[in-house]
C-alpha atoms as a PDB file:
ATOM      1  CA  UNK A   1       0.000   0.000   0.000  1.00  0.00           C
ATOM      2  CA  UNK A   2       2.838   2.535   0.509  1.00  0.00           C
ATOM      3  CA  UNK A   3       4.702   1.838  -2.857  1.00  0.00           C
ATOM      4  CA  UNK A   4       1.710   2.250  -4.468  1.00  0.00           C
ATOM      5  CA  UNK A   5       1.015   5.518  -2.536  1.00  0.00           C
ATOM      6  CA  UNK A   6       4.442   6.570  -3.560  1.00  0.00           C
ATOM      7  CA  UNK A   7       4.231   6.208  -6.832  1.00  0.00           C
ATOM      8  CA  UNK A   8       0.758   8.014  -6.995  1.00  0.00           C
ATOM      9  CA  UNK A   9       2.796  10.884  -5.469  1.00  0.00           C
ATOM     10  CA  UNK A  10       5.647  10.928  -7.710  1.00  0.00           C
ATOM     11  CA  UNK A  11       3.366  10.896 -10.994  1.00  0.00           C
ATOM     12  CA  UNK A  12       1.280  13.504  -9.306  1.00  0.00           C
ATOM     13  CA  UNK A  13       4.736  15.485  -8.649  1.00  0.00           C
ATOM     14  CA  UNK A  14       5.662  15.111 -12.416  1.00  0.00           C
ATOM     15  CA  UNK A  15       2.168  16.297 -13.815  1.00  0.00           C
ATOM     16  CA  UNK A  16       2.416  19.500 -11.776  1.00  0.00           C
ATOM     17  CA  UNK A  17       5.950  20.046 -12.364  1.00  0.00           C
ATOM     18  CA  UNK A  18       5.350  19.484 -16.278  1.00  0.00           C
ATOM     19  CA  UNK A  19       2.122  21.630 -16.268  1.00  0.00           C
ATOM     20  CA  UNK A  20       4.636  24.192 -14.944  1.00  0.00           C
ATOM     21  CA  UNK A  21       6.991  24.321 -17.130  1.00  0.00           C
ATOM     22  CA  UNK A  22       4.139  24.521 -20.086  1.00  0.00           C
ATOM     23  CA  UNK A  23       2.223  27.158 -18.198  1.00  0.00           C
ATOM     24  CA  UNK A  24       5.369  29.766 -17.715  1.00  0.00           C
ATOM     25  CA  UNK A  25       6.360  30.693 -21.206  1.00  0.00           C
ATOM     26  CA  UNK A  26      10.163  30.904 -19.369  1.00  0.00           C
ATOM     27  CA  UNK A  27      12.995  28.376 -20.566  1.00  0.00           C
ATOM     28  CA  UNK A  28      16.003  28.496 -18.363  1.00  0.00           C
ATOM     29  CA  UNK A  29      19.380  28.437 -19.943  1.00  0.00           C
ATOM     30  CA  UNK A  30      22.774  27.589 -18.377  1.00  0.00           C
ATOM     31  CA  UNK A  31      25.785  29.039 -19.649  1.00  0.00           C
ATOM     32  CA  UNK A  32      29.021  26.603 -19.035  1.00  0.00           C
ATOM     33  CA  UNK A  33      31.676  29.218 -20.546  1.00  0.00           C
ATOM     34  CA  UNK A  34      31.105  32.420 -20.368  1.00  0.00           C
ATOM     35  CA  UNK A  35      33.541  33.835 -22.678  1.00  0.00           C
ATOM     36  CA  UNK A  36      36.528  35.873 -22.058  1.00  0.00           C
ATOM     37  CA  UNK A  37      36.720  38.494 -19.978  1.00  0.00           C
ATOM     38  CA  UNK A  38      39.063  41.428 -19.642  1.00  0.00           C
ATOM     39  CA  UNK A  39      39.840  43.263 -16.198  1.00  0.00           C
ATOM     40  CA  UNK A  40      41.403  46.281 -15.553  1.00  0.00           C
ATOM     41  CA  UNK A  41      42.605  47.187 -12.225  1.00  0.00           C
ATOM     42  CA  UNK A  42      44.555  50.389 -10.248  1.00  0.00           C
ATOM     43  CA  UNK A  43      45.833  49.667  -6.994  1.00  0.00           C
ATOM     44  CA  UNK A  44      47.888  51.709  -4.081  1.00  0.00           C
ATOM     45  CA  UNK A  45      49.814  50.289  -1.507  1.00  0.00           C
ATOM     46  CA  UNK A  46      51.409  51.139   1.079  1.00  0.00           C
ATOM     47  CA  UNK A  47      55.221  49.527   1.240  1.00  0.00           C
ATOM     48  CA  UNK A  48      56.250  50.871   4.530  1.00  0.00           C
ATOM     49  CA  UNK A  49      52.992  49.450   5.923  1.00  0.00           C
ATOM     50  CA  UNK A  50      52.762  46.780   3.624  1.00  0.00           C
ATOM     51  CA  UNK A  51      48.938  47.404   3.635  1.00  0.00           C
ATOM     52  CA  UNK A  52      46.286  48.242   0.816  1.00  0.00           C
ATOM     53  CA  UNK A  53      45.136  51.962   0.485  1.00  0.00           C
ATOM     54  CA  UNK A  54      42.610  51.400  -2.173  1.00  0.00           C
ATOM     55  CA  UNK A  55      41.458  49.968  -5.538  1.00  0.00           C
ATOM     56  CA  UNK A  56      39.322  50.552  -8.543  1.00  0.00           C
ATOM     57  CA  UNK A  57      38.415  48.149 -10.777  1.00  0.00           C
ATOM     58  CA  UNK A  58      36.177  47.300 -14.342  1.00  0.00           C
ATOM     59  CA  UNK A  59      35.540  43.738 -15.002  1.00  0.00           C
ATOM     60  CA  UNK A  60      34.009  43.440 -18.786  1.00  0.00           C
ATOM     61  CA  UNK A  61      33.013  40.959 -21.110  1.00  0.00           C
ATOM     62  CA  UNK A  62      35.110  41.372 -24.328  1.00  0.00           C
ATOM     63  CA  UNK A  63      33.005  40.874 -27.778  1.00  0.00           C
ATOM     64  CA  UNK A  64      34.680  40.805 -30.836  1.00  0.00           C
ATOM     65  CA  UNK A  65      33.874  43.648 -33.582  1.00  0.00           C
ATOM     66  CA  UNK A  66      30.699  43.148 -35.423  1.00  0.00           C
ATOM     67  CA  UNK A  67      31.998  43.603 -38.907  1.00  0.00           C
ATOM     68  CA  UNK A  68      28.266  44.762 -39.852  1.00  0.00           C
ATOM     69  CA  UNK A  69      29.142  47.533 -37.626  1.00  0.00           C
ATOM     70  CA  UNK A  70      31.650  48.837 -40.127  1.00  0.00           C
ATOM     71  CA  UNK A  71      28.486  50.940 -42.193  1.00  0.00           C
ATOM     72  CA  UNK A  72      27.856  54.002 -40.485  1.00  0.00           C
ATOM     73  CA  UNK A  73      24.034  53.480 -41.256  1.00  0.00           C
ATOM     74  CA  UNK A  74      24.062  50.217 -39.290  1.00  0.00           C
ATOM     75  CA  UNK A  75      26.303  51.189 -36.753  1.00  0.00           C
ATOM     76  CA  UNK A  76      23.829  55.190 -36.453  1.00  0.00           C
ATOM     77  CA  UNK A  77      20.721  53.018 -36.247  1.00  0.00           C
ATOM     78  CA  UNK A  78      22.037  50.392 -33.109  1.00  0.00           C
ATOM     79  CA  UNK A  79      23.996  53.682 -31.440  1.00  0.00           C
ATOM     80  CA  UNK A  80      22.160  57.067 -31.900  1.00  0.00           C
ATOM     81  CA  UNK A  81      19.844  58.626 -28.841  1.00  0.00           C
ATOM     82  CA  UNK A  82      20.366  54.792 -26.890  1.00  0.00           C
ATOM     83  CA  UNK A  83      22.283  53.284 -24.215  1.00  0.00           C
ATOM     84  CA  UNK A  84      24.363  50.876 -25.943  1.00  0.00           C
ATOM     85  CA  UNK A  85      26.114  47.463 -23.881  1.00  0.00           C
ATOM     86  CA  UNK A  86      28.925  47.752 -23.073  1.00  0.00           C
ATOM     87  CA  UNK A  87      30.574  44.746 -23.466  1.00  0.00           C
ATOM     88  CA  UNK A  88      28.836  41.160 -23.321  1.00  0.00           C
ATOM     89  CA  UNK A  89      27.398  38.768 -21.129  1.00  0.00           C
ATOM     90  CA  UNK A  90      27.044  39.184 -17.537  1.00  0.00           C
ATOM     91  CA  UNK A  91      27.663  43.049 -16.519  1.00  0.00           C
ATOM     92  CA  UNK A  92      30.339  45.806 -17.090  1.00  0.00           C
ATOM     93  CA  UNK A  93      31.135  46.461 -13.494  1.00  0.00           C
ATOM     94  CA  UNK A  94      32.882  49.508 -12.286  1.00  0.00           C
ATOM     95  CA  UNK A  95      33.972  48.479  -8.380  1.00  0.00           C
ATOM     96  CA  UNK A  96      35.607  51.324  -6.287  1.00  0.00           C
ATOM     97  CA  UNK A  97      36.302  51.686  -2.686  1.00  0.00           C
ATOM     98  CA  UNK A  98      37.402  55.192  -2.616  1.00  0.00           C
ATOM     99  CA  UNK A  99      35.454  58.250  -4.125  1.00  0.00           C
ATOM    100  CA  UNK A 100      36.151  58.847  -7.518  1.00  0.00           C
ATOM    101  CA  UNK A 101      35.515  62.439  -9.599  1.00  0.00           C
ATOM    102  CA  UNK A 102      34.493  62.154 -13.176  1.00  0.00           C
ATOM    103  CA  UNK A 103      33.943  65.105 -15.497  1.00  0.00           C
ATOM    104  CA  UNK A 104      32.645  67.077 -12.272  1.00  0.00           C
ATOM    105  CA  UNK A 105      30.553  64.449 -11.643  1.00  0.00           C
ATOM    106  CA  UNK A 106      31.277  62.474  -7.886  1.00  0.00           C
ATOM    107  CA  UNK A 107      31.379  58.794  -8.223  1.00  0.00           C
ATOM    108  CA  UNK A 108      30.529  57.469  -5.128  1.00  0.00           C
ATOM    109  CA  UNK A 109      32.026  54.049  -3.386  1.00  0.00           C
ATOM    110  CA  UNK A 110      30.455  50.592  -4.565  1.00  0.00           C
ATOM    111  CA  UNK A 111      29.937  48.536  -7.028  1.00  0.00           C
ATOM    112  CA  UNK A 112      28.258  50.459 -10.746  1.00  0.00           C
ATOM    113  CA  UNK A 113      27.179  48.992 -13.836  1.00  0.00           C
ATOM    114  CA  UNK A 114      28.320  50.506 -16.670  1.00  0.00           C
ATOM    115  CA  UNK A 115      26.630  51.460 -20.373  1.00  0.00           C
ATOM    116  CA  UNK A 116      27.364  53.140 -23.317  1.00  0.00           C
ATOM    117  CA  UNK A 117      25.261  56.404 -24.232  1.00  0.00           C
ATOM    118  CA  UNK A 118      25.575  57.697 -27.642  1.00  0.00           C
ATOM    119  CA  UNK A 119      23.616  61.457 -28.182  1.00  0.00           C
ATOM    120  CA  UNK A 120      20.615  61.660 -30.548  1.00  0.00           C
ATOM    121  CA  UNK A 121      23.056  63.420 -33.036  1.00  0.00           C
ATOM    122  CA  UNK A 122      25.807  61.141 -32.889  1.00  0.00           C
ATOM    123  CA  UNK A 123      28.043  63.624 -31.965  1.00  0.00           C
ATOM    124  CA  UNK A 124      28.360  62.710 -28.306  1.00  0.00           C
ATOM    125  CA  UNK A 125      29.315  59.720 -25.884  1.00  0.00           C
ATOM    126  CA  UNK A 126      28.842  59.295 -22.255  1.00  0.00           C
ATOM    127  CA  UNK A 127      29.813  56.519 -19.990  1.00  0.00           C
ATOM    128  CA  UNK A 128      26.192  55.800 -18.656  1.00  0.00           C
ATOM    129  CA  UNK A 129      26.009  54.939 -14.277  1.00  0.00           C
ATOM    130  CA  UNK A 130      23.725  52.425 -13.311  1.00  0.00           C
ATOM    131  CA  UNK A 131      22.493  51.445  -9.349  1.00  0.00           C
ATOM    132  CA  UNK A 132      22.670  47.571  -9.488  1.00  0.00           C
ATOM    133  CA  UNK A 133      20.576  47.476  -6.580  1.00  0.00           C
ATOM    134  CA  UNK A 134      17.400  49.271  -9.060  1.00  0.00           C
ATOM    135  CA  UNK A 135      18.487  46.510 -11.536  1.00  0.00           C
ATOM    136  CA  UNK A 136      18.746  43.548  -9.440  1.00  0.00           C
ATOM    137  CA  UNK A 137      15.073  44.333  -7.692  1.00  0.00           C
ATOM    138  CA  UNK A 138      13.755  44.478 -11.478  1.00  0.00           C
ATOM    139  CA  UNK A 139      15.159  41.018 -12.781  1.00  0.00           C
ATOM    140  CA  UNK A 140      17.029  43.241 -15.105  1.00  0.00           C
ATOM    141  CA  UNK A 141      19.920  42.380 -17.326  1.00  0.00           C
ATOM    142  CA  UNK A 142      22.989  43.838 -19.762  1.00  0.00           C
ATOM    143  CA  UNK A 143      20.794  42.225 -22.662  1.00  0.00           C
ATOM    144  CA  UNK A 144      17.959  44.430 -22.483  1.00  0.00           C
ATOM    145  CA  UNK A 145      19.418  47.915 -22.037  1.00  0.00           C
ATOM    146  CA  UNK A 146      16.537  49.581 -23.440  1.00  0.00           C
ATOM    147  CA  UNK A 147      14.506  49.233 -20.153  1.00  0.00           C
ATOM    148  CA  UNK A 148      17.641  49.700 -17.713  1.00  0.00           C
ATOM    149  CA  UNK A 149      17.306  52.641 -15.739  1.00  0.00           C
ATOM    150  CA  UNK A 150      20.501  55.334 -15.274  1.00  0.00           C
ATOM    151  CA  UNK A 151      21.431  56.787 -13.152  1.00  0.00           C
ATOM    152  CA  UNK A 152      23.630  59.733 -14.178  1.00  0.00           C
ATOM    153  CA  UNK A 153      25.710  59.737 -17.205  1.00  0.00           C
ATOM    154  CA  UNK A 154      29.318  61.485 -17.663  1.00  0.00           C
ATOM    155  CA  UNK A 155      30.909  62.479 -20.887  1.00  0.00           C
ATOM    156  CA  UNK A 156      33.597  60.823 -22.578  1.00  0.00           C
ATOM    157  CA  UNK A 157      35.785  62.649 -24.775  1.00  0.00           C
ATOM    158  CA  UNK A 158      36.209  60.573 -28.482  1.00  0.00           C
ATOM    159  CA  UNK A 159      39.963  60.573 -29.063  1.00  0.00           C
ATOM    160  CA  UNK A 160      39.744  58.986 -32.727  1.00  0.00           C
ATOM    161  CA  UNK A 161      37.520  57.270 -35.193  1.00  0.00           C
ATOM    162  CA  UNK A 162      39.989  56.388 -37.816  1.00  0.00           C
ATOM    163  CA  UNK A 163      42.519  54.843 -35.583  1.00  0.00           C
ATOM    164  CA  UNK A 164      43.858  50.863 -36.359  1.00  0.00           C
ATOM    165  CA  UNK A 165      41.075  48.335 -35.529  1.00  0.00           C
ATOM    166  CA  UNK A 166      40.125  47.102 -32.039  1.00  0.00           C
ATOM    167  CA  UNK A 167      38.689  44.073 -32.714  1.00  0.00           C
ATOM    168  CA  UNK A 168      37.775  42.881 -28.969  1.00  0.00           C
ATOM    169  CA  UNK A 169      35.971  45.460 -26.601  1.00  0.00           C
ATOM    170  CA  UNK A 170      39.658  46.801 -24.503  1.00  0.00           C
ATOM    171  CA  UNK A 171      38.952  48.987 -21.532  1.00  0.00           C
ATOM    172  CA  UNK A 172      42.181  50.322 -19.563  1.00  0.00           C
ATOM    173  CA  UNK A 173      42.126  52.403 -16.301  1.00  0.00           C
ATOM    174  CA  UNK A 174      46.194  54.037 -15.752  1.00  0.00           C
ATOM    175  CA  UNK A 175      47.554  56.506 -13.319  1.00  0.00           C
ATOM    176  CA  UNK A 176      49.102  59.367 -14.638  1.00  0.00           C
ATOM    177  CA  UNK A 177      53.050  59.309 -13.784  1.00  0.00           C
ATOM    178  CA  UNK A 178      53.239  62.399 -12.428  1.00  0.00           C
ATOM    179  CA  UNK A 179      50.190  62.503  -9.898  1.00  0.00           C
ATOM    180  CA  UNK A 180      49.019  58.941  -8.398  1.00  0.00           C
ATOM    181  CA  UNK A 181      45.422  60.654  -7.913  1.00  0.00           C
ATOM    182  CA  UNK A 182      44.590  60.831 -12.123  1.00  0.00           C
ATOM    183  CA  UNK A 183      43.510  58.372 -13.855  1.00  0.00           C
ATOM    184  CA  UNK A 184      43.205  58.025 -17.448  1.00  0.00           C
ATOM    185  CA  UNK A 185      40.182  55.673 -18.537  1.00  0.00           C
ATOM    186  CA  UNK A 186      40.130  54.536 -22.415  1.00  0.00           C
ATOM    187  CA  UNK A 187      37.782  52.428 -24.244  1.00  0.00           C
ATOM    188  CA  UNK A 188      38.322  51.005 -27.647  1.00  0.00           C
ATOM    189  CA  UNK A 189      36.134  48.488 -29.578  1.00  0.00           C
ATOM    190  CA  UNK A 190      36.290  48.455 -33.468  1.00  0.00           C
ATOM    191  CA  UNK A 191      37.275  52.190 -35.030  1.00  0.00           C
ATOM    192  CA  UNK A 192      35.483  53.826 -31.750  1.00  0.00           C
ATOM    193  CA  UNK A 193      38.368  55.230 -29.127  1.00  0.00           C
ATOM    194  CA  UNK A 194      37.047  57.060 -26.135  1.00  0.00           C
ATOM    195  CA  UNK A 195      38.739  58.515 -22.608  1.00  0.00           C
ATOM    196  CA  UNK A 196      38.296  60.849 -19.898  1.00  0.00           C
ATOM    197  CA  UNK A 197      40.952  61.850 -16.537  1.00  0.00           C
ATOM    198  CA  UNK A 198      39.112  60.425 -13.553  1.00  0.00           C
ATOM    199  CA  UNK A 199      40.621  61.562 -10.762  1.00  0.00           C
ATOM    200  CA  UNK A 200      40.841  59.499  -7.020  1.00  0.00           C
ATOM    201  CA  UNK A 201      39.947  60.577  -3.734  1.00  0.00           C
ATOM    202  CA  UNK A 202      43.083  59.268  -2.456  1.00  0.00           C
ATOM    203  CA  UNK A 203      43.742  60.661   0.890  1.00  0.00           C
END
């Protein structure tokens, strides 16, 4: 009487479970690899000490050039008046535990995701701020920017769009020699080269 009972449950367990799956409309997907990633990192120590004073980091996903990309109509229609991904897979993360000062605009300790913002007239680029803790609470992710709320945005300054090709997404944070405070940030992916100083609260 209890195998028989026990199987009743199981099959009962399997009917739900498969009226589940048919009734969500939601496939899960696992992802195994996920791809290369770059990371780009500045870090002070203290020798004397032999103690950390403080980091800043990006951690990206690096996608290779989308050749498609290479006719300004193409690449006008993905870029202008949206926030464009920047880089692939799970999130660009900007993680800094010290303030940081971009383009007058206070960056304040945590963890940021990071988009691309391209002006309605093409003309313009801005490195677009987004509060993980907004996108986490709406299920959000890097794949549909379009609904992704920002935060701020701060402008990048385009350094050349006839430079040689970059053909996987390269983001590099360096201190300036002669102050340890300035940064330089530069982002290159196909003909597209961007920067901006961002300077460190380091005390």
């Amino acid at each position: 009487m209890k195998l028989r009972l026990c199987v009743v449950l199981v099959l009962c367990t399997a009917v739900v479970l498969n009226g589940q799956n048919r009734l969500s409309g939601v496939v899960v997907e696992s992802e195994p690899a996920l791809g290369e990633r770059g990371l780009t990192r500045i870090h002070w120590w203290n020798p004397q000490k032999d103690v950390p004073v403080a980091a800043v980091s990006i951690d990206f996903g690096r996608p290779v050039w989308n050749r498609q990309l290479d006719n300004p109509a193409a690449f006008d229609q993905l870029t202008r008046g949206k926030v464009w991904r920047l880089g692939n897979d799970y999130w660009t993360t900007l993680d800094t535990n010290l303030p940081l000062n971009i383009a007058g605009r206070d960056i304040s300790i945590g963890l940021w995701y990071l988009g691309l913002h391209r002006s309605s007239d093409g003309a313009a680029w801005s490195l677009a701020f987004i509060d993980p803790v907004k996108a986490r609470s709406g299920h959000m992710d890097g794949h549909w920017m379009d609904a992704v709320p920002v935060e701020f945005k701060v402008p990048l300054t385009v350094e050349s769009t006839n430079t040689t090709m970059t053909e996987k997404l390269t983001i590099i944070l360096s201190a300036q020699p002669d102050n340890m405070r300035n940064l330089n940030l530069r982002i290159a992916w196909g003909r597209l080269h961007l920067m901006r100083p961002v300077r460190a609260a380091l005390e």
